[in-house]
PDB file of N, CA and C in Angstrom:
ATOM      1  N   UNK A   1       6.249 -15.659   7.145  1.00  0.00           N
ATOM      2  CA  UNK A   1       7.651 -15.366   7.155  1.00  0.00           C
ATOM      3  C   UNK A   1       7.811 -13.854   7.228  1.00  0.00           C
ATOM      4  N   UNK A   2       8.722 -13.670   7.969  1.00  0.00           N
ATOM      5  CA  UNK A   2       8.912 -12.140   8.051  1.00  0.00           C
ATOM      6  C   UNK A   2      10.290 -12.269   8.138  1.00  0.00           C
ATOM      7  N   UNK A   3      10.969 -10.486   8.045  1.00  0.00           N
ATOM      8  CA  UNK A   3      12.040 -10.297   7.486  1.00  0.00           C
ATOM      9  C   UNK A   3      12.213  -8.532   7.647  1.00  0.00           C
ATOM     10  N   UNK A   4      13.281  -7.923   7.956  1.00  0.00           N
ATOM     11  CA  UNK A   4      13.651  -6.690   8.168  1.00  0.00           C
ATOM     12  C   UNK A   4      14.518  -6.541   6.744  1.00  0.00           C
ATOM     13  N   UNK A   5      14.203  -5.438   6.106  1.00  0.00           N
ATOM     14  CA  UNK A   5      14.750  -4.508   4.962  1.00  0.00           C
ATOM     15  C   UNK A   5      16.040  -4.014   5.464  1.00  0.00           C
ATOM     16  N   UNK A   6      16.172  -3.542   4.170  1.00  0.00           N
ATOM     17  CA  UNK A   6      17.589  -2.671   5.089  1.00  0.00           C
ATOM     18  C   UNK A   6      17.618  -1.227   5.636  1.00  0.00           C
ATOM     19  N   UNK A   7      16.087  -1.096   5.005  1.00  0.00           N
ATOM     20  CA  UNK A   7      15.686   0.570   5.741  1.00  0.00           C
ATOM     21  C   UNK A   7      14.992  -0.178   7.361  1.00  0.00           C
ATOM     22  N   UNK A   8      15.502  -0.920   7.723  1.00  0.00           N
ATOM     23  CA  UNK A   8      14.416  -1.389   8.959  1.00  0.00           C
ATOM     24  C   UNK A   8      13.129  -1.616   9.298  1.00  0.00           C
ATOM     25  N   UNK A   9      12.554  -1.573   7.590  1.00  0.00           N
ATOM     26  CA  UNK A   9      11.300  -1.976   7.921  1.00  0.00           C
ATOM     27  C   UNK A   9      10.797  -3.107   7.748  1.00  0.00           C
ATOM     28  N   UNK A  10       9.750  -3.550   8.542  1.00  0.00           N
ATOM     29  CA  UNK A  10       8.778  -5.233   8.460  1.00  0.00           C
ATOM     30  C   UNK A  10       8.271  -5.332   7.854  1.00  0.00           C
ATOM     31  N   UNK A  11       8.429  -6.365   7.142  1.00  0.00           N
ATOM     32  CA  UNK A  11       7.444  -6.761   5.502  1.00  0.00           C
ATOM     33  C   UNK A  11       7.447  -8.276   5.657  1.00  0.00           C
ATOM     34  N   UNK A  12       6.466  -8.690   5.183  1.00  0.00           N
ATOM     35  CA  UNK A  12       5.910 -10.180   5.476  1.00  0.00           C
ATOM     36  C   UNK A  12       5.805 -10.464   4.080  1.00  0.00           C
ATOM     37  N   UNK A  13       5.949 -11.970   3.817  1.00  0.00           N
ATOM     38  CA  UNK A  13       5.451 -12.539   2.674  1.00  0.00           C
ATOM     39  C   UNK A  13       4.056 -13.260   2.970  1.00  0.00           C
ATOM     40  N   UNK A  14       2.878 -12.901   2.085  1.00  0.00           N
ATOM     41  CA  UNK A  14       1.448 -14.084   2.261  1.00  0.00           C
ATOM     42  C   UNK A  14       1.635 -15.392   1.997  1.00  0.00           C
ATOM     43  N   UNK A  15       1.276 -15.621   2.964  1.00  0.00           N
ATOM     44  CA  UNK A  15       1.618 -17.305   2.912  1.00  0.00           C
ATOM     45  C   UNK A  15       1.372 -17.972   1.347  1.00  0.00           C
ATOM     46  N   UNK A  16       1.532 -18.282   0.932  1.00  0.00           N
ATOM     47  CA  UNK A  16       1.541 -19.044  -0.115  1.00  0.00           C
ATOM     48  C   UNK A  16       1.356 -18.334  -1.646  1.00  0.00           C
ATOM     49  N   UNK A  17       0.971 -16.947  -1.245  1.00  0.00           N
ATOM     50  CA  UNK A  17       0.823 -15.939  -2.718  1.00  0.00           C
ATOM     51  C   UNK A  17       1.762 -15.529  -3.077  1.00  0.00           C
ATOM     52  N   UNK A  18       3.422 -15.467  -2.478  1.00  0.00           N
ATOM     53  CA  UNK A  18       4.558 -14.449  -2.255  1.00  0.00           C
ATOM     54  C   UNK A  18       4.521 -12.927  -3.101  1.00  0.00           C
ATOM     55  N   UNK A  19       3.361 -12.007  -2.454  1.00  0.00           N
ATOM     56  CA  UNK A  19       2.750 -11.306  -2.207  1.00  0.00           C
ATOM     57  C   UNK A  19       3.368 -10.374  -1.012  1.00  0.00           C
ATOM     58  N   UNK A  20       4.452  -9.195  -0.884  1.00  0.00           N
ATOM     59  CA  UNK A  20       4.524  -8.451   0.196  1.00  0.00           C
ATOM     60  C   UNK A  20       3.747  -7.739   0.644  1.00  0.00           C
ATOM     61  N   UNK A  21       3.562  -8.153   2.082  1.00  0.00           N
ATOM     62  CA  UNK A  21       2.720  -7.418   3.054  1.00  0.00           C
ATOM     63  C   UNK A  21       3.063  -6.152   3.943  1.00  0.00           C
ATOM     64  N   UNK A  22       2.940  -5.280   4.096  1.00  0.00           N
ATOM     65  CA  UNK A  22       3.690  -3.835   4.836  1.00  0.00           C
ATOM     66  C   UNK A  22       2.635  -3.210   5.508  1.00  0.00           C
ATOM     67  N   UNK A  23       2.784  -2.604   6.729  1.00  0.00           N
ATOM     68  CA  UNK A  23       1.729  -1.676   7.617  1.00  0.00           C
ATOM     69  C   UNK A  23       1.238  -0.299   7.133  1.00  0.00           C
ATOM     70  N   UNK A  24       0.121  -0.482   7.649  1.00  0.00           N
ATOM     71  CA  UNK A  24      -0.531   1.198   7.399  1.00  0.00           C
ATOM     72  C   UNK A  24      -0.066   2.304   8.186  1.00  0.00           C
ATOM     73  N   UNK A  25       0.249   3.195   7.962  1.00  0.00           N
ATOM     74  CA  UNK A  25       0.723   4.465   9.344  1.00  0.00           C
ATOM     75  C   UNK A  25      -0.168   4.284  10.217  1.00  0.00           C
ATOM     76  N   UNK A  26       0.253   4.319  11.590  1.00  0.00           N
ATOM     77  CA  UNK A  26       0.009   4.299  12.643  1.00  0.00           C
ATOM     78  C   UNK A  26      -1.174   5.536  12.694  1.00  0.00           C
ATOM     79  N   UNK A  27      -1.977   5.151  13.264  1.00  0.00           N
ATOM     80  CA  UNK A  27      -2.809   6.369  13.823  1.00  0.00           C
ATOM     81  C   UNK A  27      -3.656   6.628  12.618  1.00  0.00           C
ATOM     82  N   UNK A  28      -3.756   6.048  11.366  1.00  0.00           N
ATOM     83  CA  UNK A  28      -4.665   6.469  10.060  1.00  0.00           C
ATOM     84  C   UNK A  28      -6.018   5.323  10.282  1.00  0.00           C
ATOM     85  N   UNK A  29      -7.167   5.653   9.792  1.00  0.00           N
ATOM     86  CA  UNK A  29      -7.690   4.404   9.444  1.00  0.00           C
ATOM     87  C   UNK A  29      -7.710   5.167   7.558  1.00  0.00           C
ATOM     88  N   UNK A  30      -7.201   4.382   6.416  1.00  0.00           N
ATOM     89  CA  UNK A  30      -6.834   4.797   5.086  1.00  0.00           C
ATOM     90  C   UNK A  30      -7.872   4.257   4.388  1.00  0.00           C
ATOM     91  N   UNK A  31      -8.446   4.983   3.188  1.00  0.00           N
ATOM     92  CA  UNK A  31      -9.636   4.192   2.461  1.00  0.00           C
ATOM     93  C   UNK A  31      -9.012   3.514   1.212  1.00  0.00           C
ATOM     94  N   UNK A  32      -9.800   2.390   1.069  1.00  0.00           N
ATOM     95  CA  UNK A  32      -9.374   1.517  -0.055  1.00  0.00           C
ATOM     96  C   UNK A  32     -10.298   2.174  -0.845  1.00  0.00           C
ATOM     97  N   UNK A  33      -9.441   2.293  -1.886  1.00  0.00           N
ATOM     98  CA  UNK A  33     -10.758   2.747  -3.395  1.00  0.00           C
ATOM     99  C   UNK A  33     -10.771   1.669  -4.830  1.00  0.00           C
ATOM    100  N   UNK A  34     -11.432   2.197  -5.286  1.00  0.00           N
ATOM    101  CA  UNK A  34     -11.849   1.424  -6.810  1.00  0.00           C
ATOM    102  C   UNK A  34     -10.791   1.547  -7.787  1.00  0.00           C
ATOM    103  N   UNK A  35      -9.775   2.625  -7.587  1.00  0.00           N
ATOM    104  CA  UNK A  35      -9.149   2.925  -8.543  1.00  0.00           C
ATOM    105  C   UNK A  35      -8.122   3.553  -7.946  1.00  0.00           C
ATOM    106  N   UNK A  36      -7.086   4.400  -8.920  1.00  0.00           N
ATOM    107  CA  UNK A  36      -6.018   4.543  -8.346  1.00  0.00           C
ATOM    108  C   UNK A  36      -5.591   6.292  -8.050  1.00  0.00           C
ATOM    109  N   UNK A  37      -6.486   6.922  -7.790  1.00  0.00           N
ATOM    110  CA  UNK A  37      -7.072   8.247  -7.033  1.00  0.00           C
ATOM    111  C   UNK A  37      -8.156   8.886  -6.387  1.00  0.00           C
ATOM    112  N   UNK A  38      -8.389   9.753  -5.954  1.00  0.00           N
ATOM    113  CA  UNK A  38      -9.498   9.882  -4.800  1.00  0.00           C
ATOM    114  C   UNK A  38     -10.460  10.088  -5.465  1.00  0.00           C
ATOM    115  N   UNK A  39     -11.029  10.404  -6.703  1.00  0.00           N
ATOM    116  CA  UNK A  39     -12.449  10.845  -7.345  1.00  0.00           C
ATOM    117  C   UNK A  39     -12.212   9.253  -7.538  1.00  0.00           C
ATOM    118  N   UNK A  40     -12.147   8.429  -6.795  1.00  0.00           N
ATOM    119  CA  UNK A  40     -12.680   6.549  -7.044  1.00  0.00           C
ATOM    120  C   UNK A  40     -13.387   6.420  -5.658  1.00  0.00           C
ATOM    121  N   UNK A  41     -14.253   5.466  -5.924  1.00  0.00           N
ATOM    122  CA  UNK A  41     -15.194   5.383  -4.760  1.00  0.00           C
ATOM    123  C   UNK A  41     -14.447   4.207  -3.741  1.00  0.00           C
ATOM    124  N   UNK A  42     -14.872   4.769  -2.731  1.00  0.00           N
ATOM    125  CA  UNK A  42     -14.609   4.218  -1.155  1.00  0.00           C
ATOM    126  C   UNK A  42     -15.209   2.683  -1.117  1.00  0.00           C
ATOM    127  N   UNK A  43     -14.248   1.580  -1.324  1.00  0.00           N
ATOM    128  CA  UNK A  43     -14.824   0.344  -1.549  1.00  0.00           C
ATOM    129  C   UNK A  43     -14.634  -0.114   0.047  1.00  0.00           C
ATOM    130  N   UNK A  44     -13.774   0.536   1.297  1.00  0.00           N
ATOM    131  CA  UNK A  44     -14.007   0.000   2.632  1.00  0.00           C
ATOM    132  C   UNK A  44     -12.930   0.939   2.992  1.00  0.00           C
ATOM    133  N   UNK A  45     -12.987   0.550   4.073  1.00  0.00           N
ATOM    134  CA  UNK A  45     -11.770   1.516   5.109  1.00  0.00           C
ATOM    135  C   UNK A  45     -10.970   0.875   6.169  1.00  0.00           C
ATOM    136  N   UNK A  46      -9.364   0.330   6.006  1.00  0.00           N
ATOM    137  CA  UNK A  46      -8.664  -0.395   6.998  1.00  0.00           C
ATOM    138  C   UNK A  46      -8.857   0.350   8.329  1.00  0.00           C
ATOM    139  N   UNK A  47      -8.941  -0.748   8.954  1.00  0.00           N
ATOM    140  CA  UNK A  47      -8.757  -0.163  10.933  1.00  0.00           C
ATOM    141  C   UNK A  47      -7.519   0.450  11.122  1.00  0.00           C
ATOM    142  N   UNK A  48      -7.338   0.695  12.767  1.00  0.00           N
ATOM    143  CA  UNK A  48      -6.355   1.596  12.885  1.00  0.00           C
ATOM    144  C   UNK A  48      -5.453  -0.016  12.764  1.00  0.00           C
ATOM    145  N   UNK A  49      -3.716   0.372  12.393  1.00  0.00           N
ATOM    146  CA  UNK A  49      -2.708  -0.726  12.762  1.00  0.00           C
ATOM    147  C   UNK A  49      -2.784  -2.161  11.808  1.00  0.00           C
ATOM    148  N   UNK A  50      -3.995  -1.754  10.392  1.00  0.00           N
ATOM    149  CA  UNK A  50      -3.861  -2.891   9.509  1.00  0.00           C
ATOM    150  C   UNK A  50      -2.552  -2.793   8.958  1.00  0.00           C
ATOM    151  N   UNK A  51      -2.174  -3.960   8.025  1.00  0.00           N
ATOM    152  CA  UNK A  51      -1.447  -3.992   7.104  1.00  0.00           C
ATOM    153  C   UNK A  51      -2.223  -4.528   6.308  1.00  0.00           C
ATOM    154  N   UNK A  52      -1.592  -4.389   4.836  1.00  0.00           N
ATOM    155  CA  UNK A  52      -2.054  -4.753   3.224  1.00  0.00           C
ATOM    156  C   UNK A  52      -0.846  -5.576   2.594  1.00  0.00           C
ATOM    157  N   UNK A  53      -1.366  -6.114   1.825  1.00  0.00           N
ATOM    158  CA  UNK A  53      -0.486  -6.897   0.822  1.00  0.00           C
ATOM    159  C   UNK A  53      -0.409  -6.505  -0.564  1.00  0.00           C
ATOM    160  N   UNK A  54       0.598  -6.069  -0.974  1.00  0.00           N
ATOM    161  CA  UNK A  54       0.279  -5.162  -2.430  1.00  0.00           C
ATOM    162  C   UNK A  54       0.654  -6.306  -3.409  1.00  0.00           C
ATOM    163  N   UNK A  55      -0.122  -6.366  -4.220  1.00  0.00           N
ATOM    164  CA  UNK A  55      -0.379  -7.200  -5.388  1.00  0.00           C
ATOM    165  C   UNK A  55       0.610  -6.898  -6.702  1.00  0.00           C
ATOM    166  N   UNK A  56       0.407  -5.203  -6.848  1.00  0.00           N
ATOM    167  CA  UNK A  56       1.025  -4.746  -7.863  1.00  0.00           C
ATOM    168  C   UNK A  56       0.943  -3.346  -7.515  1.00  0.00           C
ATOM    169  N   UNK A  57       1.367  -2.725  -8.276  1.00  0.00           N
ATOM    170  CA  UNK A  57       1.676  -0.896  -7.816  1.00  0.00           C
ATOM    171  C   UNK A  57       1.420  -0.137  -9.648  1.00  0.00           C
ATOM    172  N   UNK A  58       0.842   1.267  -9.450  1.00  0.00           N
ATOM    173  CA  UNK A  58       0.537   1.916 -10.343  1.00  0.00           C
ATOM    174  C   UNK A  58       0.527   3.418  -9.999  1.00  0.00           C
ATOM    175  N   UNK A  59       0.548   4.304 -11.305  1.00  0.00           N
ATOM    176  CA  UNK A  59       0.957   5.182 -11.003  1.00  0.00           C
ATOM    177  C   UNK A  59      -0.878   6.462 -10.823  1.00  0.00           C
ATOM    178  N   UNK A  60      -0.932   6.724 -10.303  1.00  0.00           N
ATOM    179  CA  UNK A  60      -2.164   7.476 -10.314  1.00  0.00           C
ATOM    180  C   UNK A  60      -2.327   8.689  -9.850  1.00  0.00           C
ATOM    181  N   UNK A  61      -2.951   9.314  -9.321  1.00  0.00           N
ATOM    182  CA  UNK A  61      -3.328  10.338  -8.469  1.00  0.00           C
ATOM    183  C   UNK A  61      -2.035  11.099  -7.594  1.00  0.00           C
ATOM    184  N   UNK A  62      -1.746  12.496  -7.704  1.00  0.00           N
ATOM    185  CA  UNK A  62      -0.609  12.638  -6.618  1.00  0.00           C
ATOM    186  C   UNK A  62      -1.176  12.594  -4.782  1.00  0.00           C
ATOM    187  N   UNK A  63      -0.288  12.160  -3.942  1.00  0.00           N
ATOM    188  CA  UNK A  63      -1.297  12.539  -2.805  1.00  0.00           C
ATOM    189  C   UNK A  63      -0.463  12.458  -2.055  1.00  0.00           C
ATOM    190  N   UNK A  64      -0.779  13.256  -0.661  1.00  0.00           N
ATOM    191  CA  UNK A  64       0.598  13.484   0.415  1.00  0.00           C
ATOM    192  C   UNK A  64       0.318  12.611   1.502  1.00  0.00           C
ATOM    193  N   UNK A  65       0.716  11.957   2.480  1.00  0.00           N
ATOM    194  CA  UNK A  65       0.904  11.025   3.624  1.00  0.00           C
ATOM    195  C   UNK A  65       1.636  11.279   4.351  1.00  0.00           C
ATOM    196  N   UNK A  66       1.903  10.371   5.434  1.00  0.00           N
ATOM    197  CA  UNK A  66       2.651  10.431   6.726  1.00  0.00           C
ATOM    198  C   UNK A  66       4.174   9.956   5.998  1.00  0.00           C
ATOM    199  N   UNK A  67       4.163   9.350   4.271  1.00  0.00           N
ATOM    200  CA  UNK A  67       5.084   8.633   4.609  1.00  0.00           C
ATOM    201  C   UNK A  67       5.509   9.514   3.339  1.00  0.00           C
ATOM    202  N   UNK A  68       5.157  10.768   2.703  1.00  0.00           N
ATOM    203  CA  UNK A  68       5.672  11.794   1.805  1.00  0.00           C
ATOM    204  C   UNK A  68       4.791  11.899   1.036  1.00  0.00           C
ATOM    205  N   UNK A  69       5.009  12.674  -0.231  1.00  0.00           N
ATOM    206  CA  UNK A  69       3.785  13.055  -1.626  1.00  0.00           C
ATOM    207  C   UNK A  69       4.587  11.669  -2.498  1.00  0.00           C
ATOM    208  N   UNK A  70       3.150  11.019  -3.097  1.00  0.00           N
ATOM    209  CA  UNK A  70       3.495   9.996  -3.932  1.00  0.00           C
ATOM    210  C   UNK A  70       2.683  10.009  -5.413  1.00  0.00           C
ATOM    211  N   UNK A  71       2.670   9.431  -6.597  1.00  0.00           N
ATOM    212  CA  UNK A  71       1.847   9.155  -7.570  1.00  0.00           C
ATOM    213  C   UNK A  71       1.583   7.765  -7.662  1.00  0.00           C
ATOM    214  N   UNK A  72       1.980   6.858  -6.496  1.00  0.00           N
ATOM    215  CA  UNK A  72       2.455   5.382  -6.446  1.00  0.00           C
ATOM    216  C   UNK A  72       1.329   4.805  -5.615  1.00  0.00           C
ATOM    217  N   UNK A  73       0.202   4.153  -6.299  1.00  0.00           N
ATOM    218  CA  UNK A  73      -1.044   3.814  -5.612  1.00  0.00           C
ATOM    219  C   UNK A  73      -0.852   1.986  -5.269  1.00  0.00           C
ATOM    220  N   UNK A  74      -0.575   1.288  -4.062  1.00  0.00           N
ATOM    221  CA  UNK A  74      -1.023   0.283  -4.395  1.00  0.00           C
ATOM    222  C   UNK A  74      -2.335  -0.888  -4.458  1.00  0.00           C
ATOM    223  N   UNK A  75      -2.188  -1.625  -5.296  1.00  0.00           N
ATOM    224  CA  UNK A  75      -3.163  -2.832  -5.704  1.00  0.00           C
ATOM    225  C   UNK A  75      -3.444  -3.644  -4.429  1.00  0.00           C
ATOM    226  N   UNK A  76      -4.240  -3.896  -3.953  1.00  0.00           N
ATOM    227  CA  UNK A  76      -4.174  -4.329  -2.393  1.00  0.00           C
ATOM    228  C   UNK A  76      -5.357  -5.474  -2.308  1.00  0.00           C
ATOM    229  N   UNK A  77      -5.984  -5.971  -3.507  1.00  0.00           N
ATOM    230  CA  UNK A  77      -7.208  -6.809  -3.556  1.00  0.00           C
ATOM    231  C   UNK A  77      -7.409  -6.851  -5.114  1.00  0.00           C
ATOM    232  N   UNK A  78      -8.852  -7.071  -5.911  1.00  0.00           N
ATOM    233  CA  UNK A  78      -9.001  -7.017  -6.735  1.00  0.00           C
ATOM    234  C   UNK A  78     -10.244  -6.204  -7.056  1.00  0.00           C
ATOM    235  N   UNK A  79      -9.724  -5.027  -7.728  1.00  0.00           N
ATOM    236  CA  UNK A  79     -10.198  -4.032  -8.146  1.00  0.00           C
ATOM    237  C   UNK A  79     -10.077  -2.518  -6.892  1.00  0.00           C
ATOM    238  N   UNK A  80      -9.193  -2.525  -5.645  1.00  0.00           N
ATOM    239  CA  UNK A  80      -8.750  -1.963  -4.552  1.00  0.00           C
ATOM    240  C   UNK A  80      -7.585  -1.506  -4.446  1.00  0.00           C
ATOM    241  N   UNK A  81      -7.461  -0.083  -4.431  1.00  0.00           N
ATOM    242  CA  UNK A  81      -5.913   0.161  -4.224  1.00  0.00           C
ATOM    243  C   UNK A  81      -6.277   1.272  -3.003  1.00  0.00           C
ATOM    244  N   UNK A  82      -5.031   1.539  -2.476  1.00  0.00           N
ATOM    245  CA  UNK A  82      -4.604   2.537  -1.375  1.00  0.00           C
ATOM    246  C   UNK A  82      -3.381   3.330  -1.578  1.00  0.00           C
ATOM    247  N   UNK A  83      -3.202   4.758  -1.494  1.00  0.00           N
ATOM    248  CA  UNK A  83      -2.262   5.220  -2.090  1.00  0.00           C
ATOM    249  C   UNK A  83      -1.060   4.985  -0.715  1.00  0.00           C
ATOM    250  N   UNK A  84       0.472   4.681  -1.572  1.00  0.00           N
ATOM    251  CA  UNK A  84       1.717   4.408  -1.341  1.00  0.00           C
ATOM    252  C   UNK A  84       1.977   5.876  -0.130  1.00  0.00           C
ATOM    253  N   UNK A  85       1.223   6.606  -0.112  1.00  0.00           N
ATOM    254  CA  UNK A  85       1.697   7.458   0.738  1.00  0.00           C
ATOM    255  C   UNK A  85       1.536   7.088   2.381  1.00  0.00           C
ATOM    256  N   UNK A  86       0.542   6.212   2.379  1.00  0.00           N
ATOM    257  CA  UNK A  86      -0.009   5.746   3.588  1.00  0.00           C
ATOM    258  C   UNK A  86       0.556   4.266   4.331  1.00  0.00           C
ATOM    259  N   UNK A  87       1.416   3.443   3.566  1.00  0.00           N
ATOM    260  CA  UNK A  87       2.071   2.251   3.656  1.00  0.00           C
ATOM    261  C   UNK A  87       3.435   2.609   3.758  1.00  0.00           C
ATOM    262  N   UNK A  88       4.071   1.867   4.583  1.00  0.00           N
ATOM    263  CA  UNK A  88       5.810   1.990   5.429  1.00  0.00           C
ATOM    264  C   UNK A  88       5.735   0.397   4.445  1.00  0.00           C
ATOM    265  N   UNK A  89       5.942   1.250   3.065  1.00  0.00           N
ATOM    266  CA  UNK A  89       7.071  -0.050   2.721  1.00  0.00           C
ATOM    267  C   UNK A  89       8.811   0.327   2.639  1.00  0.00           C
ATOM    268  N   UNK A  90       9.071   1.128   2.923  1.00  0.00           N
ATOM    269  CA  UNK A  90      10.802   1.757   3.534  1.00  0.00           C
ATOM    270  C   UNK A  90      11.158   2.060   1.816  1.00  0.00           C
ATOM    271  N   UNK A  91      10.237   2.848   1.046  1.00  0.00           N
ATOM    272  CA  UNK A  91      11.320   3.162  -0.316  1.00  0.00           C
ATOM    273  C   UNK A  91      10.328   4.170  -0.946  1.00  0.00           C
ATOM    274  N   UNK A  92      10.684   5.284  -1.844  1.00  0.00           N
ATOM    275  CA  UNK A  92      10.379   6.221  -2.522  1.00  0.00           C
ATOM    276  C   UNK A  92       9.754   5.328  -3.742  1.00  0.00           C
ATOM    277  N   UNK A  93       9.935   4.249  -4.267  1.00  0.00           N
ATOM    278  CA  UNK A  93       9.618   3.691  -5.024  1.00  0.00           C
ATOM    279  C   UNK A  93       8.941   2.150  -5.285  1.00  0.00           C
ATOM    280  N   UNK A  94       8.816   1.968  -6.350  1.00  0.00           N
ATOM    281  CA  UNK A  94       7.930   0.132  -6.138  1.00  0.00           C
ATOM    282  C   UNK A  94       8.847  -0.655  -5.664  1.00  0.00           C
ATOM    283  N   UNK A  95       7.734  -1.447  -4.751  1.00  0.00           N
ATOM    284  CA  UNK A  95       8.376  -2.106  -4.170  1.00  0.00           C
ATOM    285  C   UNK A  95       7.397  -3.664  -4.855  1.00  0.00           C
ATOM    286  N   UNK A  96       7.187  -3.300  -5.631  1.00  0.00           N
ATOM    287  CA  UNK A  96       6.236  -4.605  -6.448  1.00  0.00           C
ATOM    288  C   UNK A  96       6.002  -4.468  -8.107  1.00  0.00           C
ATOM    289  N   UNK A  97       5.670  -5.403  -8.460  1.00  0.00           N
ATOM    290  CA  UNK A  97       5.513  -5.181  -9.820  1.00  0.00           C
ATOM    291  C   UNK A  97       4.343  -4.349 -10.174  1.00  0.00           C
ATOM    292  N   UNK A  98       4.799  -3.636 -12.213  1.00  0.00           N
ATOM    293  CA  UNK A  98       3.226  -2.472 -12.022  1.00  0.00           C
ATOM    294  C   UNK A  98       2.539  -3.554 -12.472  1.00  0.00           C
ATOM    295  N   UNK A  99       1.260  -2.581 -11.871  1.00  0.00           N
ATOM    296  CA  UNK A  99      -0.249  -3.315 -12.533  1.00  0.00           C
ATOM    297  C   UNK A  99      -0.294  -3.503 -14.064  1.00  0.00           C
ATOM    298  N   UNK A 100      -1.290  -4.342 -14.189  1.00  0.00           N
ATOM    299  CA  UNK A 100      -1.320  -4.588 -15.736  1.00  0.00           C
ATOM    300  C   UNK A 100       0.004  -4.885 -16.693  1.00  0.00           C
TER     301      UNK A 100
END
């Protein structure tokens, strides 16, 4: 199922987890880490044009992106986050529940 925001952006629900899904900036390939700032180790690295499904959102590390400076890392697997600076979910803020 998909669905346009009212900032115009595409966000999907996972089929059966209702779990929002949102794209990576264009042109990045972004690393998933262990934790929720960059001194966390590199658990893989999305291709160019993935999207993620954020689980939950937390506050961590500051870091700048295509999509502004954030402290807003999201949960994207288990034990995997990617910082909010790099995901077009269309808001300065959570767009999911926090972690833990």
């Amino acid at each position: 199922m998909s669905e346009e925001n009212e900032s115009s952006q595409f966000q999907t629900l996972d089929s059966g987890s209702g779990f929002q899904t949102f794209p990576v900036a264009p042109g990045y390939r972004v690393n998933v880490r262990s934790g929720p700032g960059t001194a966390y180790s590199i658990v893989r690295v999305l291709p160019y044009g993935a999207s993620v499904t954020i689980r939950c959102q937390t506050d961590g590390e500051w870091v700048s992106g295509p999509y502004g400076t954030t402290r807003i890392w999201d949960c994207v697997g288990n034990g995997e986050f990617v910082s909010d600076a790099y995901v077009r979910t269309g808001s300065d803020g959570y767009v999911a529940s926090p972690c833990g």
